[in-house]
Protein backbone atom coordinates (compact mmCIF):
# COMPACT_ATOMS: atom_id res chain seq x y z
CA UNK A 1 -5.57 -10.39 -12.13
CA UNK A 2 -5.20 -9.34 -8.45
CA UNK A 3 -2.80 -10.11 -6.03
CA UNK A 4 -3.24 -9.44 -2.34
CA UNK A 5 -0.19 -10.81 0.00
CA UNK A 6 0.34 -9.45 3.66
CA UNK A 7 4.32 -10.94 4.17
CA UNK A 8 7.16 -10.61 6.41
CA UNK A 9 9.65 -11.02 3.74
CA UNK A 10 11.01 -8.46 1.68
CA UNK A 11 9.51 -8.40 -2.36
CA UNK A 12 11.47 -8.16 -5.49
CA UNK A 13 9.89 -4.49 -7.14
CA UNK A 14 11.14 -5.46 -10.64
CA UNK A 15 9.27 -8.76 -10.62
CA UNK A 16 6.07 -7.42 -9.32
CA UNK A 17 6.34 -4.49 -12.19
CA UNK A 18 7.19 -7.47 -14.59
CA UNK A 19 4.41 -9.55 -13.52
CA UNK A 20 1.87 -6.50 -14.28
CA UNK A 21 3.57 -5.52 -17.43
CA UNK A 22 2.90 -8.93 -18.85
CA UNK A 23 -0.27 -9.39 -17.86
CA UNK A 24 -1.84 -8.68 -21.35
CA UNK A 25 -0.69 -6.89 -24.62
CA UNK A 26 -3.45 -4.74 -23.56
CA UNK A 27 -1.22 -3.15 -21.33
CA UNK A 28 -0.40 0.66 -21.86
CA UNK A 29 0.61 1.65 -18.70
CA UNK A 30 1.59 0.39 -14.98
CA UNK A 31 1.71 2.27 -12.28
CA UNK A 32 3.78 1.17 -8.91
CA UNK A 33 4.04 2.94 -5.92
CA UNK A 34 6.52 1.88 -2.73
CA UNK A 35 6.74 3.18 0.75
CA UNK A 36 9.91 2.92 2.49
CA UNK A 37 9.95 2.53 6.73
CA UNK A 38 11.72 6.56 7.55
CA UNK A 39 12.15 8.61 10.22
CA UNK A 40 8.99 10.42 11.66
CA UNK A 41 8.94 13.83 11.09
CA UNK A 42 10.60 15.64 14.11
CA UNK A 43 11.07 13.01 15.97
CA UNK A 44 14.51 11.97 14.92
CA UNK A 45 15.81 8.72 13.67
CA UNK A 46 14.17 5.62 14.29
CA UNK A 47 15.72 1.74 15.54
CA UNK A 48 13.09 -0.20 13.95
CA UNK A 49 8.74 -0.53 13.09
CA UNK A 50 7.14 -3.20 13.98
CA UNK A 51 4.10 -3.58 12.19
CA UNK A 52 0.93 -5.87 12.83
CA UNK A 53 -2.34 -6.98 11.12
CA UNK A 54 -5.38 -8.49 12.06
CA UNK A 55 -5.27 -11.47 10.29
CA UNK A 56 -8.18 -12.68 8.08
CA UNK A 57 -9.37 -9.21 8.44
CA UNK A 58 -6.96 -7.68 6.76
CA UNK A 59 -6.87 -9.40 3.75
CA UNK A 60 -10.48 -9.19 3.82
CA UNK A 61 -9.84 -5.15 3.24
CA UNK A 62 -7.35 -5.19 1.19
CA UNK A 63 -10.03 -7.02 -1.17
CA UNK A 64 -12.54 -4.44 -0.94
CA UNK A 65 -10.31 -1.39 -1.62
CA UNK A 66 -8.93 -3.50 -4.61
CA UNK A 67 -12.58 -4.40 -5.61
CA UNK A 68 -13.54 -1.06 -4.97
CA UNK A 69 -10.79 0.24 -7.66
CA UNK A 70 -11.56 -2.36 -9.93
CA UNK A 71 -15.03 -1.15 -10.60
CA UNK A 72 -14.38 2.62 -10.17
CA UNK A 73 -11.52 2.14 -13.20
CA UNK A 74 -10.43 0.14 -16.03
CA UNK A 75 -7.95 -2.07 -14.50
CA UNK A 76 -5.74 -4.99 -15.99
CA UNK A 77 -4.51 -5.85 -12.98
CA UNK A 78 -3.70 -4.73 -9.46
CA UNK A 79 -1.54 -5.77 -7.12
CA UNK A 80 -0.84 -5.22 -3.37
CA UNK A 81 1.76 -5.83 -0.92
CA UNK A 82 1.91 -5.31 2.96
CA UNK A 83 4.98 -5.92 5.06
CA UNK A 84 4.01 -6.87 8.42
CA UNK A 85 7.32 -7.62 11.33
CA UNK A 86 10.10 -5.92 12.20
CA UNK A 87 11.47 -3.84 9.54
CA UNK A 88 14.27 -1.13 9.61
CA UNK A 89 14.90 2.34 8.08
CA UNK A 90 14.96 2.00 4.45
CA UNK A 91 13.12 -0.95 4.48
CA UNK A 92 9.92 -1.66 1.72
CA UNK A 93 7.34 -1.63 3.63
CA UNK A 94 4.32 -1.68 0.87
CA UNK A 95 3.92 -1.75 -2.91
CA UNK A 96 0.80 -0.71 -5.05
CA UNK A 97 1.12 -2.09 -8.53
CA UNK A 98 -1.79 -1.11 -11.11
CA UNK A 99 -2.09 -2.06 -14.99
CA UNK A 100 -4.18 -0.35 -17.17
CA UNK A 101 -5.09 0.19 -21.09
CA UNK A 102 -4.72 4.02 -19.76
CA UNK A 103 -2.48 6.33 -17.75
CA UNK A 104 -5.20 8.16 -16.26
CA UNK A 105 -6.80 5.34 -14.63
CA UNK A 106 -3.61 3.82 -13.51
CA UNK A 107 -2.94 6.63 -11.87
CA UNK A 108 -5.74 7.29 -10.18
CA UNK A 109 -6.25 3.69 -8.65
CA UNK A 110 -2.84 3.29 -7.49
CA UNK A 111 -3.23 6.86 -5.63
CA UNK A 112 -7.26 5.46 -4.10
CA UNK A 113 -5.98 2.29 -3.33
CA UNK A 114 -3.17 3.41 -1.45
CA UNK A 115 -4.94 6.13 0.06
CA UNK A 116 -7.13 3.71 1.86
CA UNK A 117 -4.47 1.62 2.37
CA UNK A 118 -3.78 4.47 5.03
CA UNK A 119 -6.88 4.68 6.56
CA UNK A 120 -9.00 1.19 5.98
CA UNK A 121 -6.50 -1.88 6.41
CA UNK A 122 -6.50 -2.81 10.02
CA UNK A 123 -2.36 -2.83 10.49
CA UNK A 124 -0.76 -0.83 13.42
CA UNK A 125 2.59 0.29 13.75
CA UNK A 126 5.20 0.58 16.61
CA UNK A 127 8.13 2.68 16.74
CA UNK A 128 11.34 1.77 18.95
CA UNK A 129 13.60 4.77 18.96
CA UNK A 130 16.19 5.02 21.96
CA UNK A 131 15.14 2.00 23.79
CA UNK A 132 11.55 3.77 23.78
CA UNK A 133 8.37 1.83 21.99
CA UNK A 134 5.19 4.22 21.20
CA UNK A 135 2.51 3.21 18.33
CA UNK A 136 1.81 5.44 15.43
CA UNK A 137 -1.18 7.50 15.35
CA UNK A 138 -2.96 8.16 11.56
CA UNK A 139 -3.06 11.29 10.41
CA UNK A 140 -5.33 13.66 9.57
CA UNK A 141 -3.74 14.38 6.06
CA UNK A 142 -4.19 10.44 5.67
CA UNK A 143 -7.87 11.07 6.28
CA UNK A 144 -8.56 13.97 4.37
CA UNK A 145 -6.64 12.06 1.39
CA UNK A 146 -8.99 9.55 1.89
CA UNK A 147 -12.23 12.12 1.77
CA UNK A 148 -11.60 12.48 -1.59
CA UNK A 149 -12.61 9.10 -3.07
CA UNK A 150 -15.72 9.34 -0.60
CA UNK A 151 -17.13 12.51 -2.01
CA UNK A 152 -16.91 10.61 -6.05
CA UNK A 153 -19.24 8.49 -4.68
């Protein structure tokens, strides 16, 4: 089972770590990761992110990086979540859900797929902080994270 949703509204985390848990008795272990909208580092406390996607795209993405962990590890089930809109500080912004027979390989899915999360899916993000909008440039720690799954090719 994989799930793949690019929303504006928030999600419920329980439910989604439900709906992996009882995917199969099979289950032995889920892994869920969330990322919260914060303040940027040194930059102070932010109004609001807007983020946007490139619809069609996007979801076509989100399908590879999931395919991609599905036949690097022994998945039950994986499931992804993207915010897109307006969303404040301490808002969700994305969830990662993985099941697995196995710790190990829930584990290391959740941390690939979010990892190109980060770098692959086309969404762009824009800060508004003191009446001021700039957009968010990645990272080079997101890209060297990212490096990592390319050299266990």
């Amino acid at each position: 089972m994989n799930s793949l949703r690019i929303q504006a509204e928030d999600f419920d985390l329980a439910a989604e770590y439900q709906s992996l848990r009882q995917l199969s008795l099979a289950v032995g272990a889920v892994v869920t990761f969330t990322g919260l909208v914060r303040d940027f580092e040194g930059q102070g406390s932010i109004d609001s992110l807007s983020l946007q996607h490139y619809p069609g795209m996007t979801e076509k993405l989100l399908q590879e990086i999931v395919d991609q962990a599905n036949s690097r590890w022994n998945l039950l089930g994986t499931s992804v979540i993207h915010r897109v809109g307006k969303l404040l500080p301490c808002d969700q912004i994305v969830f990662v859900g993985v099941a697995s027979q196995h710790r190990a390989d829930a584990f290391e899915a959740a941390q690939f797929v979010m990892d190109y999360l980060k770098t692959k899916a086309t969404f762009w993000k824009k800060v508004e902080q003191d009446g001021q909008q700039y957009w968010v440039e990645s990272k080079d720690s997101d890209q060297a994270a990212s490096q990592r799954w390319a050299n266990d090719d």
